[in-house]
N, C-alpha and C. Protein backbone atom coordinates (compact mmCIF):
# COMPACT_ATOMS: atom_id res chain seq x y z
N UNK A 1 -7.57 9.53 18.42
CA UNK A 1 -8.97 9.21 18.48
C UNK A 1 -9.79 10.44 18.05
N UNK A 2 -11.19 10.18 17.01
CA UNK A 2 -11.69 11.25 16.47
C UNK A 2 -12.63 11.80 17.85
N UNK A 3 -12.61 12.86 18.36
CA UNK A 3 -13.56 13.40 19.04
C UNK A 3 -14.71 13.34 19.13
N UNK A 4 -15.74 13.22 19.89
CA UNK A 4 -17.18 12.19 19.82
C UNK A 4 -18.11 13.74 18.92
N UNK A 5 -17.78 14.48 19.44
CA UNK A 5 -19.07 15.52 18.72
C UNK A 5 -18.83 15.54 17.22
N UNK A 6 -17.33 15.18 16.42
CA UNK A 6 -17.42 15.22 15.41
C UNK A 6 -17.75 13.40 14.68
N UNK A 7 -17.82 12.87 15.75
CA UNK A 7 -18.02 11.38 15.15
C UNK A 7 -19.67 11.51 15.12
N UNK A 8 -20.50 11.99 16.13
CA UNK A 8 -22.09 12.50 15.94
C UNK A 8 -22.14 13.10 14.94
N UNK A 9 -21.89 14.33 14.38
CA UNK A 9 -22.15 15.18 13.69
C UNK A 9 -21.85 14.42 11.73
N UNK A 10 -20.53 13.22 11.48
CA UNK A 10 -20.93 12.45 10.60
C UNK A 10 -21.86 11.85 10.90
N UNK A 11 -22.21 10.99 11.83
CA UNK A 11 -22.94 10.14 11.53
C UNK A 11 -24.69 10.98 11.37
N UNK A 12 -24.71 12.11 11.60
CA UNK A 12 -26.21 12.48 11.68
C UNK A 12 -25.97 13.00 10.00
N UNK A 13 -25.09 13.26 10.00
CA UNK A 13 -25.46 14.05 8.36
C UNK A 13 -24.67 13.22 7.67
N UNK A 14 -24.10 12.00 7.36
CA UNK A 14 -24.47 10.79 6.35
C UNK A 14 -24.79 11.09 5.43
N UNK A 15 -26.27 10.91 5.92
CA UNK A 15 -27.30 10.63 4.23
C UNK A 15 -27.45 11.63 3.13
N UNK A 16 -26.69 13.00 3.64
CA UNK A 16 -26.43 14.11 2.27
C UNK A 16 -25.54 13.68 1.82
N UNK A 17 -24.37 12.61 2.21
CA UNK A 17 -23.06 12.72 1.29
C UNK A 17 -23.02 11.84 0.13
N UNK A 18 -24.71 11.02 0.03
CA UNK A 18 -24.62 10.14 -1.01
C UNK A 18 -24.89 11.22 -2.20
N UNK A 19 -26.22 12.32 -1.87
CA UNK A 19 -26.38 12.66 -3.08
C UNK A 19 -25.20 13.48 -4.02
N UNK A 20 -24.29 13.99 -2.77
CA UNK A 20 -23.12 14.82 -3.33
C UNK A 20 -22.30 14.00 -4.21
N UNK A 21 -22.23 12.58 -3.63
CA UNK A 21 -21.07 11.95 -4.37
C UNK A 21 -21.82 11.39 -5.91
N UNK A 22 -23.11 11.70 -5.76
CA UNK A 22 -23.38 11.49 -7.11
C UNK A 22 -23.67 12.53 -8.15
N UNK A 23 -22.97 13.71 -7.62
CA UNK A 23 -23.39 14.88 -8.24
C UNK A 23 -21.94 15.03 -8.78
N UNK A 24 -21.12 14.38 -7.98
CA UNK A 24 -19.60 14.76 -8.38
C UNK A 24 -19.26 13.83 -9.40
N UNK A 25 -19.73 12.75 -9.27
CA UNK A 25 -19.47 11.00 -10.29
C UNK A 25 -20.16 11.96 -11.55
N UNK A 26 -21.36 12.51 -11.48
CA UNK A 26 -22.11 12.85 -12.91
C UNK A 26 -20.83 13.79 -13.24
N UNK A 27 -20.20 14.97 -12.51
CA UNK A 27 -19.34 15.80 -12.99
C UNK A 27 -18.68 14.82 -13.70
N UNK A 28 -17.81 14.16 -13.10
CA UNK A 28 -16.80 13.37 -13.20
C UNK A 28 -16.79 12.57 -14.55
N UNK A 29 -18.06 11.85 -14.77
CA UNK A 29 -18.38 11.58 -15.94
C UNK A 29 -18.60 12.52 -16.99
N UNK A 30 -19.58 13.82 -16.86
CA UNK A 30 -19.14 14.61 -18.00
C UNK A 30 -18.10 15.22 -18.55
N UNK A 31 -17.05 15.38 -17.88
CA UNK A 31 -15.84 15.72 -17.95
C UNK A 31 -15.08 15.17 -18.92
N UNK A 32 -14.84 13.28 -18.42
CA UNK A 32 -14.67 12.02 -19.45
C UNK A 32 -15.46 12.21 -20.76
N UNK A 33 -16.50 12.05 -20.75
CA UNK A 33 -17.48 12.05 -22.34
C UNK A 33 -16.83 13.73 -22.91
N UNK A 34 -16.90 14.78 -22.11
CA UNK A 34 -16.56 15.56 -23.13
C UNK A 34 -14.71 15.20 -24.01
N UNK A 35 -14.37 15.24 -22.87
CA UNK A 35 -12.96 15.13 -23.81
C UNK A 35 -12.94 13.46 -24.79
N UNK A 36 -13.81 12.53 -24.77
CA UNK A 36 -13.85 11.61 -25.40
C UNK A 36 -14.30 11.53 -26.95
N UNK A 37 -15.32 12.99 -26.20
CA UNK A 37 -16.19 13.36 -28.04
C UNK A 37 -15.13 14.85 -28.80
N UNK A 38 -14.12 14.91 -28.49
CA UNK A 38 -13.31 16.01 -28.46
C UNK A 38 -13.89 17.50 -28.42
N UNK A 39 -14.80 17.58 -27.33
CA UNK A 39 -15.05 18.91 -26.71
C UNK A 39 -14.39 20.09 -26.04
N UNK A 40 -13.51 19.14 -25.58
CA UNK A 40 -12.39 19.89 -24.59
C UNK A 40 -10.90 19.43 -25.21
N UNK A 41 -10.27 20.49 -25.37
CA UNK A 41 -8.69 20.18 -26.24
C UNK A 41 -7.84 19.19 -25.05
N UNK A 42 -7.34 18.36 -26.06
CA UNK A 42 -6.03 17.73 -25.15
C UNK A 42 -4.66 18.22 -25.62
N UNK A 43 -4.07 18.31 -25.03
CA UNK A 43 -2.56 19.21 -25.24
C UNK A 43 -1.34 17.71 -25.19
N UNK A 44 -0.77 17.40 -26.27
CA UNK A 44 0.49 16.29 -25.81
C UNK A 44 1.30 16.99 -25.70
N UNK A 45 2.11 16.98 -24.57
CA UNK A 45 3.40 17.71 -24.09
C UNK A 45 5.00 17.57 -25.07
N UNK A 46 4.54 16.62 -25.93
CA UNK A 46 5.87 16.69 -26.97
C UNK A 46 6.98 15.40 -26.43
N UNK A 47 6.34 14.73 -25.24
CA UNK A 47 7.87 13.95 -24.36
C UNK A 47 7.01 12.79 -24.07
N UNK A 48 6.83 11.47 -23.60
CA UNK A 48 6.49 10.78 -23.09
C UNK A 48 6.09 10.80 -21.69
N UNK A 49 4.90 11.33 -21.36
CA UNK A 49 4.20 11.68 -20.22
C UNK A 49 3.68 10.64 -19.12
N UNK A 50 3.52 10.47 -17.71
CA UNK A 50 2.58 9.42 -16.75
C UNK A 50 2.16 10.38 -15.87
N UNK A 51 1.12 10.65 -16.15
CA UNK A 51 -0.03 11.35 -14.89
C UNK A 51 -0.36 11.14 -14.08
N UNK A 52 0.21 11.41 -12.85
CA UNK A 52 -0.22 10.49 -11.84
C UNK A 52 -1.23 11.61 -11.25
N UNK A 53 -2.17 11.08 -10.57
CA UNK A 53 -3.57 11.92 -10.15
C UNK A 53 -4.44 12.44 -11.37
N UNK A 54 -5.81 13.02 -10.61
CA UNK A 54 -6.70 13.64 -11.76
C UNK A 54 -7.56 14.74 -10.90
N UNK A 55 -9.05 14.37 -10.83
CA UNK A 55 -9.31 15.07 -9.83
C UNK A 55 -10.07 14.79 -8.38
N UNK A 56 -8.73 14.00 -7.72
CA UNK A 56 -8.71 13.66 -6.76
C UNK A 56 -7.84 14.57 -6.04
N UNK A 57 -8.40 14.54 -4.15
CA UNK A 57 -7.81 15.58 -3.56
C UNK A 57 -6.21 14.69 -2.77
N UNK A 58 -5.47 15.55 -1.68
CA UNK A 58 -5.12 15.29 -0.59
C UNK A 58 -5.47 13.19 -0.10
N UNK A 59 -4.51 12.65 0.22
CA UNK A 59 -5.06 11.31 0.74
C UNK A 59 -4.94 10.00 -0.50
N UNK A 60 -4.85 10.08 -1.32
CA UNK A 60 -4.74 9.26 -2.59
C UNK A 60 -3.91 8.81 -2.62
N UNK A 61 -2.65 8.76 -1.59
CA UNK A 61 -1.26 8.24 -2.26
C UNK A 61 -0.39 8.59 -3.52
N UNK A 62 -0.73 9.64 -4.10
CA UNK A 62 -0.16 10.40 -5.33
C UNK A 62 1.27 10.59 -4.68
N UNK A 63 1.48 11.23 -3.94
CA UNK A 63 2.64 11.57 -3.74
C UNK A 63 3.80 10.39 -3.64
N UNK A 64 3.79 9.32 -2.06
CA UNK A 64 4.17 7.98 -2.43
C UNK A 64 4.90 7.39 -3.78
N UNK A 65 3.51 7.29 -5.02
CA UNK A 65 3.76 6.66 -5.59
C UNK A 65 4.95 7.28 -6.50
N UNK A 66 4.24 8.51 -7.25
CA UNK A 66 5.62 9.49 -7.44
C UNK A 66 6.82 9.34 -7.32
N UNK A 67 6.83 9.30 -5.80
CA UNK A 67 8.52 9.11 -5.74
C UNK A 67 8.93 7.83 -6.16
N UNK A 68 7.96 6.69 -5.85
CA UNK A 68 8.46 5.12 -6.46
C UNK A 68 8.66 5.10 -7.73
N UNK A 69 7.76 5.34 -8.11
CA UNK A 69 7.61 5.86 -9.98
C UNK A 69 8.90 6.08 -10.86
N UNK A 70 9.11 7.63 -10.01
CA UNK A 70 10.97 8.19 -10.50
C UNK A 70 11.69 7.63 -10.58
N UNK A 71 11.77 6.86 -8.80
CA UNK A 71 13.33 6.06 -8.67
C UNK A 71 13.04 4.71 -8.99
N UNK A 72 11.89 3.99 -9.77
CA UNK A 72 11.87 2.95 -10.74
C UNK A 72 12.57 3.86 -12.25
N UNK A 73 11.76 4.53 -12.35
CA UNK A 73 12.33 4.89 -13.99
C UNK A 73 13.81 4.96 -13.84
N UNK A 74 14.59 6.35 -12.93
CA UNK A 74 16.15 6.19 -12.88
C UNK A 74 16.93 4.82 -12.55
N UNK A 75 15.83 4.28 -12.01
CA UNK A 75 17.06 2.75 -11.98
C UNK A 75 16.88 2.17 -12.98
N UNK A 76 15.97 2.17 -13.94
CA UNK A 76 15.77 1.54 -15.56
C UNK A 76 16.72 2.68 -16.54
N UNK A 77 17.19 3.46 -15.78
CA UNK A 77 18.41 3.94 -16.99
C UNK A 77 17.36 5.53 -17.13
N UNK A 78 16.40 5.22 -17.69
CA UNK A 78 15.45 6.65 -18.04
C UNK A 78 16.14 8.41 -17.26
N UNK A 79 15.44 9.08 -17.57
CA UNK A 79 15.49 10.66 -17.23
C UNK A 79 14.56 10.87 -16.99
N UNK A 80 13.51 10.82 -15.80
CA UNK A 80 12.36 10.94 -15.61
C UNK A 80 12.82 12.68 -14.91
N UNK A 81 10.90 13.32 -15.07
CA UNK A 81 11.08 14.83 -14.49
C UNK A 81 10.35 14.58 -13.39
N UNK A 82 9.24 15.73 -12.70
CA UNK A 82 8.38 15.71 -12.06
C UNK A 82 8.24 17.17 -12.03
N UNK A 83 6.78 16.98 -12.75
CA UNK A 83 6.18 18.50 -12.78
C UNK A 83 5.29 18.41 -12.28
N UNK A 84 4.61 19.61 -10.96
CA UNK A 84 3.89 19.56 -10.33
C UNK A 84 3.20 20.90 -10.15
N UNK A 85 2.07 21.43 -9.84
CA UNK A 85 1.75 22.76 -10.00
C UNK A 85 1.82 23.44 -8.77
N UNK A 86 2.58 22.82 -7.89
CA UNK A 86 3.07 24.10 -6.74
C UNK A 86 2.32 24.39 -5.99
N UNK A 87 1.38 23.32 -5.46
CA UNK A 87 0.36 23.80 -4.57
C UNK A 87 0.96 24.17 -3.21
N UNK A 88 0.21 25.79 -2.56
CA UNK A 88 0.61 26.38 -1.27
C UNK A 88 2.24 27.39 -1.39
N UNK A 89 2.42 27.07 -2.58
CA UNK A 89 3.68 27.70 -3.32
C UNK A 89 2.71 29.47 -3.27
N UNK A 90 3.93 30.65 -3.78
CA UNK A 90 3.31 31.95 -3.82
C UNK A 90 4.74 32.02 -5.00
N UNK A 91 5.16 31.27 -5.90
CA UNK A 91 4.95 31.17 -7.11
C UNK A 91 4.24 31.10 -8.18
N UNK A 92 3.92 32.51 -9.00
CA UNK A 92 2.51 32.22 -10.09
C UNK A 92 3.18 32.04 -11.09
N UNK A 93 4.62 31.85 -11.26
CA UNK A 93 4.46 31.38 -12.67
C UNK A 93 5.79 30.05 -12.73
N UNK A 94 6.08 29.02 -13.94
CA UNK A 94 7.18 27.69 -14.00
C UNK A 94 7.94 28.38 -13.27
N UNK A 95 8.50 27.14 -12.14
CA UNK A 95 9.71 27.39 -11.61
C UNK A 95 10.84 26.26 -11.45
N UNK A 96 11.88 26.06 -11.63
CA UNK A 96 12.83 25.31 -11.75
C UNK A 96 13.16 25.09 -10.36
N UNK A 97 12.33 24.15 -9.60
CA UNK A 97 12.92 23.48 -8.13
C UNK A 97 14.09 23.37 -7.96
N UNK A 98 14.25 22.28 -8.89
CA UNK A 98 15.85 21.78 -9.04
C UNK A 98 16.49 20.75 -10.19
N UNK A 99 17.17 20.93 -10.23
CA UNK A 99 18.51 19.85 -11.43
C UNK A 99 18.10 19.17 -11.16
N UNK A 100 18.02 18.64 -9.87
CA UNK A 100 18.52 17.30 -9.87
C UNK A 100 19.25 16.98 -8.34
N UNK A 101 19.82 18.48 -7.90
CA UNK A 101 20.96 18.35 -7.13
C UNK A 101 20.38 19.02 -5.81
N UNK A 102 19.13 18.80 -5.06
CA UNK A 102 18.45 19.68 -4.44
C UNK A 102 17.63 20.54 -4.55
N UNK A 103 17.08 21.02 -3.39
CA UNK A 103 16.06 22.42 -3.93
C UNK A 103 16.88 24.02 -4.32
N UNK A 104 16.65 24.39 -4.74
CA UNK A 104 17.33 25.99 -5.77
C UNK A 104 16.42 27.10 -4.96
N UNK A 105 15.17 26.73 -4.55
CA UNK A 105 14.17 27.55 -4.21
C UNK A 105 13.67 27.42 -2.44
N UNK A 106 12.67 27.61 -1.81
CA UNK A 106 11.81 27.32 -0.61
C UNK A 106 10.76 27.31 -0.68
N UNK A 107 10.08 26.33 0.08
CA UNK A 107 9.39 25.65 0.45
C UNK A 107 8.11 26.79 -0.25
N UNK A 108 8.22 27.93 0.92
CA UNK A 108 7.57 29.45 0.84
C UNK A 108 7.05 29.52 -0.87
N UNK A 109 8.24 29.55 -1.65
CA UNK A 109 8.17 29.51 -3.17
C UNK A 109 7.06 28.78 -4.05
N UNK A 110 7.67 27.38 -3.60
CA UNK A 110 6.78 26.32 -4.49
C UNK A 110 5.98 25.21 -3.73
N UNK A 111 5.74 25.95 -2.73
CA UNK A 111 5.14 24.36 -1.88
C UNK A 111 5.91 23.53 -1.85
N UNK A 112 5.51 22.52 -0.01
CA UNK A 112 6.19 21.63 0.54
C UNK A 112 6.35 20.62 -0.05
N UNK A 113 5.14 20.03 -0.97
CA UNK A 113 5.34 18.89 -2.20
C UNK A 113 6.65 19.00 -3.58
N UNK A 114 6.68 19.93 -3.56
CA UNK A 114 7.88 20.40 -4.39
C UNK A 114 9.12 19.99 -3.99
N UNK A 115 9.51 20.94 -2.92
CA UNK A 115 10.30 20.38 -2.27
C UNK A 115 10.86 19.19 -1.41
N UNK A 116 9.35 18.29 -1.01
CA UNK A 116 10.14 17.22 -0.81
C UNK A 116 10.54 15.97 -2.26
N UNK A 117 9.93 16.55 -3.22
CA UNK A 117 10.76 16.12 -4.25
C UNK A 117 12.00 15.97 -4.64
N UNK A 118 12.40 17.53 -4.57
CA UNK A 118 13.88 17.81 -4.93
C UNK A 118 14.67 17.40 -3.83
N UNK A 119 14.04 17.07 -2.26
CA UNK A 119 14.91 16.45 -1.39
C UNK A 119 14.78 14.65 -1.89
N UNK A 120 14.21 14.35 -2.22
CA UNK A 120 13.75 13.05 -2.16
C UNK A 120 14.68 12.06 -3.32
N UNK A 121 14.77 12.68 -4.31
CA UNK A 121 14.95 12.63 -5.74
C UNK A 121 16.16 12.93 -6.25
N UNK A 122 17.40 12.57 -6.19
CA UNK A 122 18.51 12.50 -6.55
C UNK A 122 18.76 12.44 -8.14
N UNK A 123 19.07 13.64 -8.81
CA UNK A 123 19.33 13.17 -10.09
C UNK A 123 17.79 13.70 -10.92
N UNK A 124 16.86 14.04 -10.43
CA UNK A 124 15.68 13.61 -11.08
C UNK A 124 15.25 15.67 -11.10
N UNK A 125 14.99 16.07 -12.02
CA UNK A 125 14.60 17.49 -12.18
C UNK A 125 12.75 17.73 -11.68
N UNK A 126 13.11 18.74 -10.73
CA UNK A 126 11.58 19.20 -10.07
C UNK A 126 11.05 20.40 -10.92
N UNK A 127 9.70 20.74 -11.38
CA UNK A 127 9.31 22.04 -12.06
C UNK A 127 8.10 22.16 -11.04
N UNK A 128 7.53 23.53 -10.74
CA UNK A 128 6.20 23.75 -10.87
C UNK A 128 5.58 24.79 -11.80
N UNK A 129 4.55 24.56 -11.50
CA UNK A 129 4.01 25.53 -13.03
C UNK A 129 2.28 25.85 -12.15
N UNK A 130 2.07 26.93 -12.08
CA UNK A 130 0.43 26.97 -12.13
C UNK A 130 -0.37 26.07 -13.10
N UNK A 131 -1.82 26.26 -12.93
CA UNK A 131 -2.25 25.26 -14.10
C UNK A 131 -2.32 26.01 -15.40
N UNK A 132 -2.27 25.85 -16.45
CA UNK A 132 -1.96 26.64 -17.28
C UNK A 132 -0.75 27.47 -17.94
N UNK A 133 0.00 27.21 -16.78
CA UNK A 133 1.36 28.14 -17.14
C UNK A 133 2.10 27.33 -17.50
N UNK A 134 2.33 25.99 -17.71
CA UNK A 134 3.42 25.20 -18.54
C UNK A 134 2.69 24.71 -20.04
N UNK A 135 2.32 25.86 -20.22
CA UNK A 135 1.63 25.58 -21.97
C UNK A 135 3.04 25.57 -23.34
């Protein structure tokens, strides 16, 4: 149960979170139009890519689906990866989680999302990369 002073404290300050969320939708939208009018470079990774998330936080079900995702593709025969950028990791630069055959690394390394990949994921290769560093 949420604690009453923090259930007051949304409900009194509410009415700022509309204008924020429309300050973030305008981001959100300029972001889209620029890379639509090719303002901002898109990079194709060279392989047949599925992005799961954008810029959404924590709570989205990204992770979940991920793992369904993989172990649909490996049961369709495929070689699916999962590259992820290592959030809470004190890895700054690509790191090779795992083959396939477990984690190679800790938690400490590449973040807990990482690793419950390479636990999760049989067969299926884990990377992280900062943003930018798997160029």
């Amino acid at each position: 149960m949420v604690p009453r002073p923090l259930v007051l404290f949304w409900e009194k300050t509410q009415p700022l979170y509309l204008p924020l969320a429309w300050i973030y939708g305008g981001l959100v939208r300029g972001r889209r139009w620029a890379y639509e009018r090719g303002l901002r470079p898109r990079r194709h990774p060279g392989v047949f890519s599925i992005v799961v998330g954008n810029l959404s936080l924590g709570g989205e079900g990204k992770t979940p689906f991920t793992l369904s995702l993989a172990e649909l593709l490996k049961a369709w025969g495929k070689e699916p990866a999962v590259i992820l950028r290592g959030y809470g990791g004190k890895q700054a630069r690509p790191c090779l989680v795992s083959t396939g055959e477990g984690p190679k690394v800790s938690a400490r390394e590449v973040g807990e999302e990482a690793l419950l990949y390479s636990l999760r994921l049989p067969g299926v290769p884990v990377i992280t990369g900062t943003p930018g560093s798997l160029k």
